[in-house]
Protein backbone atom coordinates (compact mmCIF):
# COMPACT_ATOMS: atom_id res chain seq x y z
CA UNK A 1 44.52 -163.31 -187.25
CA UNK A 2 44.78 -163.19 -183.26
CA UNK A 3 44.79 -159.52 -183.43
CA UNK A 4 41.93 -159.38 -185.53
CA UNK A 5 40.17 -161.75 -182.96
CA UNK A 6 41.01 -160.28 -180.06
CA UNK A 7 39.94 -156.67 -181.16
CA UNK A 8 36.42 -158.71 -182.14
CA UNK A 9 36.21 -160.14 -178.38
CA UNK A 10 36.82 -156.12 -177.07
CA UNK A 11 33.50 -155.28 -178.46
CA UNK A 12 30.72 -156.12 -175.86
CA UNK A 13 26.80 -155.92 -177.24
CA UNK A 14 26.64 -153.03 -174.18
CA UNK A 15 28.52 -150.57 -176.52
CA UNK A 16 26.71 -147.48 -177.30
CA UNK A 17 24.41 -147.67 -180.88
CA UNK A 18 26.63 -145.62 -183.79
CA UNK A 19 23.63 -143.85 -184.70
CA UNK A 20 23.72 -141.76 -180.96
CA UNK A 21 27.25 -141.08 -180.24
CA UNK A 22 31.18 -140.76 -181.90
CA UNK A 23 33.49 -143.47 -180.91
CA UNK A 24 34.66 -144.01 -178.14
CA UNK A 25 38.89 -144.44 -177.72
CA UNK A 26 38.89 -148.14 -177.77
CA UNK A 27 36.50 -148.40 -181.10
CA UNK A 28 38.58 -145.56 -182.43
CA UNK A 29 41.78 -147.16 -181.76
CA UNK A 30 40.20 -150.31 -183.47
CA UNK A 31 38.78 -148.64 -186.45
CA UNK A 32 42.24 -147.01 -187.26
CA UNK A 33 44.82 -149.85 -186.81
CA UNK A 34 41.82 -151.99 -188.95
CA UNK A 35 41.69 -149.19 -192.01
CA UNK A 36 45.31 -148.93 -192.16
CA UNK A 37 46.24 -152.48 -191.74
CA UNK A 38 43.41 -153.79 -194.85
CA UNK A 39 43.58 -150.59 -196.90
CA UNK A 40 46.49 -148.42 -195.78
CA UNK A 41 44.26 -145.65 -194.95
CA UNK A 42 45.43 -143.31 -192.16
CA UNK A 43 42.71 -141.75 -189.71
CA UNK A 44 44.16 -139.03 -187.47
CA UNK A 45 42.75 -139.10 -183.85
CA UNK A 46 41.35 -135.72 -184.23
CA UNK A 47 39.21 -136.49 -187.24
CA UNK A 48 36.80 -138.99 -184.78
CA UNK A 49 33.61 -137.27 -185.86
CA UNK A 50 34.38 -137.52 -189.63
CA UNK A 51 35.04 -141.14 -188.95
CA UNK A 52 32.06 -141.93 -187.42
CA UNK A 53 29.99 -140.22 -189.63
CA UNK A 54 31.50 -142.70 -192.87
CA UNK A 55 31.35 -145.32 -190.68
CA UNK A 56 27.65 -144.65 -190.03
CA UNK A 57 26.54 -143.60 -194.06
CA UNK A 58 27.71 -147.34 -194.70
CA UNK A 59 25.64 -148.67 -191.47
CA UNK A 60 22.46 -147.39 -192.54
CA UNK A 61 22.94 -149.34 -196.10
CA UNK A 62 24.17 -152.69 -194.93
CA UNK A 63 21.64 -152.41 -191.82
CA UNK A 64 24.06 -153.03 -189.05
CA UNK A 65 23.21 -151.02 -185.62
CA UNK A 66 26.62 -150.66 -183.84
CA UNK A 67 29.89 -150.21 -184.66
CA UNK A 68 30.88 -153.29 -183.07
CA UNK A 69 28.43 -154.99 -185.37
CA UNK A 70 30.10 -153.38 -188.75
CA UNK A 71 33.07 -153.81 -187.43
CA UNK A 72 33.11 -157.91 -186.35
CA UNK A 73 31.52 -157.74 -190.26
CA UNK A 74 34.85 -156.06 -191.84
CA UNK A 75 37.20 -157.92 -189.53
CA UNK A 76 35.77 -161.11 -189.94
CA UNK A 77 36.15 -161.51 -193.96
CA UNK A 78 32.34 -161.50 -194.44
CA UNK A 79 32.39 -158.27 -196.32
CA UNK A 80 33.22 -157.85 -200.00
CA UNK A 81 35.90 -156.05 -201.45
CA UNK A 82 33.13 -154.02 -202.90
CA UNK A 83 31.70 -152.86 -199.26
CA UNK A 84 35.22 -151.79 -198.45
CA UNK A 85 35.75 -149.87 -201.56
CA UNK A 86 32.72 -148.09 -200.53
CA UNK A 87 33.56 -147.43 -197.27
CA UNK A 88 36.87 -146.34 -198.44
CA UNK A 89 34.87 -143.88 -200.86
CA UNK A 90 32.74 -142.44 -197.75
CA UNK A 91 36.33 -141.97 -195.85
CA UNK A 92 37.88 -140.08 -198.52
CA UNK A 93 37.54 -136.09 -200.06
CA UNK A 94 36.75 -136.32 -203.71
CA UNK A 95 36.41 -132.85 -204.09
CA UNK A 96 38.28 -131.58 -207.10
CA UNK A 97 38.29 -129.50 -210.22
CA UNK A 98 39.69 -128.85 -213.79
CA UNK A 99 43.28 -127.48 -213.60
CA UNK A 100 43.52 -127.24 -210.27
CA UNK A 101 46.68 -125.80 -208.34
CA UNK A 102 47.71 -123.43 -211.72
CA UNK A 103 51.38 -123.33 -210.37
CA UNK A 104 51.55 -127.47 -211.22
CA UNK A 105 49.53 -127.26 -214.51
CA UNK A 106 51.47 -124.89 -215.87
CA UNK A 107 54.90 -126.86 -214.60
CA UNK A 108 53.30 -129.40 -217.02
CA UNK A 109 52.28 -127.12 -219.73
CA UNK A 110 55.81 -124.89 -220.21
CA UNK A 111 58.27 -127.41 -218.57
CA UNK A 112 57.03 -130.83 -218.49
CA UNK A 113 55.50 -131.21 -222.10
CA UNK A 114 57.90 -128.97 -223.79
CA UNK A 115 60.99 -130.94 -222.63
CA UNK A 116 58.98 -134.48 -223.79
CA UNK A 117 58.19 -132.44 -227.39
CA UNK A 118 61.61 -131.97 -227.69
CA UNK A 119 62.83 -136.01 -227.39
CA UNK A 120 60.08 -136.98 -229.59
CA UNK A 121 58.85 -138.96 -226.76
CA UNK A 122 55.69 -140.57 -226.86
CA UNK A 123 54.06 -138.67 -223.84
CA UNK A 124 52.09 -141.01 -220.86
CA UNK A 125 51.27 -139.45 -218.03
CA UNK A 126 49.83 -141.21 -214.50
CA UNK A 127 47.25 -139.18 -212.65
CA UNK A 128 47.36 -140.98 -208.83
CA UNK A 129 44.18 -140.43 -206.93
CA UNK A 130 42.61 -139.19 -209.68
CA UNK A 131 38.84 -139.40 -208.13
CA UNK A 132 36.26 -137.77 -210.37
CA UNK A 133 38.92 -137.62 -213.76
CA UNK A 134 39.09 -133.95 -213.88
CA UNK A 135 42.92 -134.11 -213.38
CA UNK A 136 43.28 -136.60 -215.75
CA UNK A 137 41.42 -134.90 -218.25
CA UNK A 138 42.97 -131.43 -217.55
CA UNK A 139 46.57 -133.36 -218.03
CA UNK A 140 45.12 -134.78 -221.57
CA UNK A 141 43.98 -131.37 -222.80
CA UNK A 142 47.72 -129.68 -222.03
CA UNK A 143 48.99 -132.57 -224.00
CA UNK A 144 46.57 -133.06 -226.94
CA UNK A 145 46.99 -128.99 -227.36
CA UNK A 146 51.01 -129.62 -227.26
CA UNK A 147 51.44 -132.49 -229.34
CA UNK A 148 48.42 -132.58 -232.07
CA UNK A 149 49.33 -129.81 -234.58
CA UNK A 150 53.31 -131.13 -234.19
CA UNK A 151 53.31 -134.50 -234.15
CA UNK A 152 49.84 -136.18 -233.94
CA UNK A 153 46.98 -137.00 -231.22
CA UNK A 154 48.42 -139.96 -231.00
CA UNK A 155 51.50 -139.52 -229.11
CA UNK A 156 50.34 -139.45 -225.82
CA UNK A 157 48.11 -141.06 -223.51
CA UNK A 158 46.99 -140.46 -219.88
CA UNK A 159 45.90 -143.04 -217.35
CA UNK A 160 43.69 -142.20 -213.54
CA UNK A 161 43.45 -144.40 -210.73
CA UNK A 162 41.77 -144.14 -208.11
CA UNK A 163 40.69 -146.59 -204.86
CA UNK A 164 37.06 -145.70 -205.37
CA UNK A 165 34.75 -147.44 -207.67
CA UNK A 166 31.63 -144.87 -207.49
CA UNK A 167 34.48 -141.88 -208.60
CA UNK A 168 36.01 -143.81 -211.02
CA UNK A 169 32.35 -144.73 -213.12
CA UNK A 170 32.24 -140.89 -213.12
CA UNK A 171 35.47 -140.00 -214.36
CA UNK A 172 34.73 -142.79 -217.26
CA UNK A 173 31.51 -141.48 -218.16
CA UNK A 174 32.99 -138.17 -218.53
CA UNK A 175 29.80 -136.19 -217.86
CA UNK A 176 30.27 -133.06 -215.75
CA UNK A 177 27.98 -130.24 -214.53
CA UNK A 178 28.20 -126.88 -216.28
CA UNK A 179 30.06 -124.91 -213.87
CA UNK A 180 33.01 -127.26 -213.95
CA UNK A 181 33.78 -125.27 -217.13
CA UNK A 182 34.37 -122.07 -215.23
CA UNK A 183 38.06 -123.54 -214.21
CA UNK A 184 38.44 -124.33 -217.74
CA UNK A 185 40.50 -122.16 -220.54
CA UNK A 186 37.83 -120.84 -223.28
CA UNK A 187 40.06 -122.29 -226.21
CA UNK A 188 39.84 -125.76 -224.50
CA UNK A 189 36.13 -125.96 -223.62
CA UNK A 190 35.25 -124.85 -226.76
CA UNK A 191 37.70 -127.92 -228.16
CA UNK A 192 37.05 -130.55 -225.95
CA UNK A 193 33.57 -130.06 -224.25
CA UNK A 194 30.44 -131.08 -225.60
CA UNK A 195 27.50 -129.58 -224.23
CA UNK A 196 24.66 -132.22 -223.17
CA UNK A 197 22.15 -130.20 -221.21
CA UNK A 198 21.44 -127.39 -219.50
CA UNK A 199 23.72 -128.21 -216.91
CA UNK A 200 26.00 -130.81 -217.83
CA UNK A 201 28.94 -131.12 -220.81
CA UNK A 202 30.71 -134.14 -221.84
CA UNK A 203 34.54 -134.60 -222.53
CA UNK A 204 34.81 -134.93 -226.55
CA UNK A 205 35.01 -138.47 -227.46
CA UNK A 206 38.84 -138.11 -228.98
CA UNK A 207 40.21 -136.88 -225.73
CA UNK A 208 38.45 -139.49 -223.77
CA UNK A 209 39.85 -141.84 -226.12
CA UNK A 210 43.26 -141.23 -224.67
CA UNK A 211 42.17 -141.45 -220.97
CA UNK A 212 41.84 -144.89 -218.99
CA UNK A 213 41.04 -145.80 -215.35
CA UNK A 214 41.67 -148.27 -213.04
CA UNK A 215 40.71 -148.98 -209.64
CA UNK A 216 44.82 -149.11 -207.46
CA UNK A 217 45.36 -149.21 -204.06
CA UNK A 218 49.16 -147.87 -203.99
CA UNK A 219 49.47 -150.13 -200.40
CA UNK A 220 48.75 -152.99 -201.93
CA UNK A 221 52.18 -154.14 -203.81
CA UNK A 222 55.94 -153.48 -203.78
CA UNK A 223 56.29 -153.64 -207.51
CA UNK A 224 55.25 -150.22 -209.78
CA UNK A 225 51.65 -150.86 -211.71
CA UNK A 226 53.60 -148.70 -214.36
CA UNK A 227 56.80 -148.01 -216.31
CA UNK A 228 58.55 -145.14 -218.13
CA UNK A 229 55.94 -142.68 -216.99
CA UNK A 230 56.86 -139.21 -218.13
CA UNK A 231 54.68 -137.62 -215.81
CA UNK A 232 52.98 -138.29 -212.48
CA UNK A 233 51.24 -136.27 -211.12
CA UNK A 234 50.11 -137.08 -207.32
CA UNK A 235 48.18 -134.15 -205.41
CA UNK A 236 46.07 -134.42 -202.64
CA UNK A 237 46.49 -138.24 -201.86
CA UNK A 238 49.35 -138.73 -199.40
CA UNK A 239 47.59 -136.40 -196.83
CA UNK A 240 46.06 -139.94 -196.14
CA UNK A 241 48.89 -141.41 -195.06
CA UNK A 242 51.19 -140.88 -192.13
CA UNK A 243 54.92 -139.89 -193.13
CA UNK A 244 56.30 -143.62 -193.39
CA UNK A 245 53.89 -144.82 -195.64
CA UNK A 246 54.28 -141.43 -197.75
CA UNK A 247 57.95 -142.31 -198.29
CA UNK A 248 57.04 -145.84 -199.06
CA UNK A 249 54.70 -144.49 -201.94
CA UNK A 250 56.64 -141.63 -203.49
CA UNK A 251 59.88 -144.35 -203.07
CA UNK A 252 57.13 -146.64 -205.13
CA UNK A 253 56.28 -143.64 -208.10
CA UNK A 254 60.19 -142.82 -208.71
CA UNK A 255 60.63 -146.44 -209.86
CA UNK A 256 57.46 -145.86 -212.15
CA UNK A 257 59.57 -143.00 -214.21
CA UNK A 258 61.70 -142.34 -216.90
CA UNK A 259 64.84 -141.00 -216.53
CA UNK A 260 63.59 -137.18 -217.20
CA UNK A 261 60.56 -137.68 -216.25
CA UNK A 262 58.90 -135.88 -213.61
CA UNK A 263 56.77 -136.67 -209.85
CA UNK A 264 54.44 -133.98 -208.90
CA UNK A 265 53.30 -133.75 -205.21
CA UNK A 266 50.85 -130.75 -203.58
CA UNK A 267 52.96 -128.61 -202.04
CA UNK A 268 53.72 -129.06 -198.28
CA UNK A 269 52.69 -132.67 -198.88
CA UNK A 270 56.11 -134.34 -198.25
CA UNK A 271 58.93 -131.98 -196.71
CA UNK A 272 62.72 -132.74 -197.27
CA UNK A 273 62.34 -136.22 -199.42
CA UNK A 274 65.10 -137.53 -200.99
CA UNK A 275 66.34 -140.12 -203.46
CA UNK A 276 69.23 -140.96 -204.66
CA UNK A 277 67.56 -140.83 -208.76
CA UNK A 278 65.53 -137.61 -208.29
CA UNK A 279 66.26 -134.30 -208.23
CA UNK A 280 63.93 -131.44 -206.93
CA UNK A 281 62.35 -129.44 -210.12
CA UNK A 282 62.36 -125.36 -208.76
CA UNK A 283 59.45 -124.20 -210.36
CA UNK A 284 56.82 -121.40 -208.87
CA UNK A 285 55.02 -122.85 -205.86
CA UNK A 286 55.45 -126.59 -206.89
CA UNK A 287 56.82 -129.39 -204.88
CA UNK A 288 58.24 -131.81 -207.97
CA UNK A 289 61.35 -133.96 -208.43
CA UNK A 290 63.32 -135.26 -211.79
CA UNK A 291 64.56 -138.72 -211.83
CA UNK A 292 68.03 -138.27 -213.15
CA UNK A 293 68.80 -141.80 -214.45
């Protein structure tokens, strides 16, 4: 709490308004230690502009004028968790498509859900980050096409998280604009899209059925939200982390596992882990580990 206060004394009314410049080094040495200390969220030095400009799309809704005014707000345990989801959302890349890095998907289609097929698992797979659903829903059409005509729709189920609120009431409404399809295999749009409008589809009501979300914040516990996951599938989140806390969270998904089942990272996202339960899965351009037992 004396941290907190004394970074609250360092800002002087004399500071320049947000709205006219970036941060300077003390506010953006403030910011950074404050968004990864609350919500774990890493801000490299040189992305300062892209800061500033989140920091600012949230100023102009609560009305504040400075940063030093929006920050003594966050700091000071005035502001909801709801403000700081949605400042989280404004400080994070939701950008995203259906079946996206092909090397991964396809890890999942010939290796993944094969291997699962073949134990008679049940099949539940954990989409981290999961923003806008389209992963999650890409990961529940390669499984419903696997495991309905063998052993039933209902053998499987698929659950997204996400830290944002605004991305996750978009994945659950499961409405999409038309060109989203263009990533999307004809056989499976033509299963599991329903067209709306002109311009937007919906994901068919069955397949939805076997999708959830749920707003997680990986920093904020030591113990797994999940069990026996055969598949989780993590791209494109740990890039806002710095390398300590991405061992702490991939150290976090390996408990979260079966033995057999498998972690998928993006590639380049985490060089030369290792655990003493996982084993690295050789497959195309993938970066993806086994846990062994």
């Amino acid at each position: 709490m004396a941290e907190v206060t004394e970074h609250v004394q360092a800002y002087g009314e004399t500071r320049p308004e947000a709205g006219n410049s970036l941060l300077d080094d003390k506010q953006l040495e403030d910011w950074t230690r404050l968004l990864e200390n609350r919500m774990g969220l890493f801000i490299a030095p040189e992305r300062r502009s892209f800061l500033a400009r989140g920091l600012r799309a949230r100023m102009r809704v609560t009305g504040c004028h400075e940063f030093g005014e929006y920050y003594r707000q966050l700091s000071s345990g005035v502001a909801s968790m709801q403000e700081w989801s949605l400042l989280v959302d404004c400080l994070t890349v939701h950008e995203t498509c259906f079946f996206r890095h092909e090397p991964s998907m396809r890890l999942v289609e010939e290796v993944v859900l094969p291997t699962a097929l073949q134990q008679a698992q049940h099949f539940q797979a954990w989409s981290v980050g999961c923003a806008t659903g389209e992963e999650a829903y890409s990961l529940a059409m390669l499984a419903d096409a696997c495991f309905r005509e063998r052993m039933g729709s209902e053998c499987f189920g698929v659950t997204g998280t996400d830290i944002s609120l605004p991305s996750l009431r978009h994945a659950r409404s499961a409405v999409y604009l038309n060109r989203r399809c263009a990533d999307i295999r004809q056989g499976f749009v033509d299963r599991y899209c329903r067209k709306l409008t002109a311009s937007r589809f919906e994901i068919e009501a069955g397949l939805r059925e076997r999708v959830c979300f749920a707003q997680l914040n990986l920093r904020d516990g030591e113990t797994p939200p999940f069990a026996n996951m055969n598949l989780i599938y993590c791209q494109n989140l740990l890039i806002y982390y710095d390398r300590q806390r991405r061992l702490e969270i991939v150290n976090q998904l390996a408990q979260s596992l079966r033995p057999g089942g498998v972690l998928i990272l993006g590639p380049g996202e985490l060089l030369d882990w290792e655990h003493p339960e996982m084993e690295r899965v050789r497959y195309e351009d993938t970066l993806a580990y086994r846990r062994t037992h």
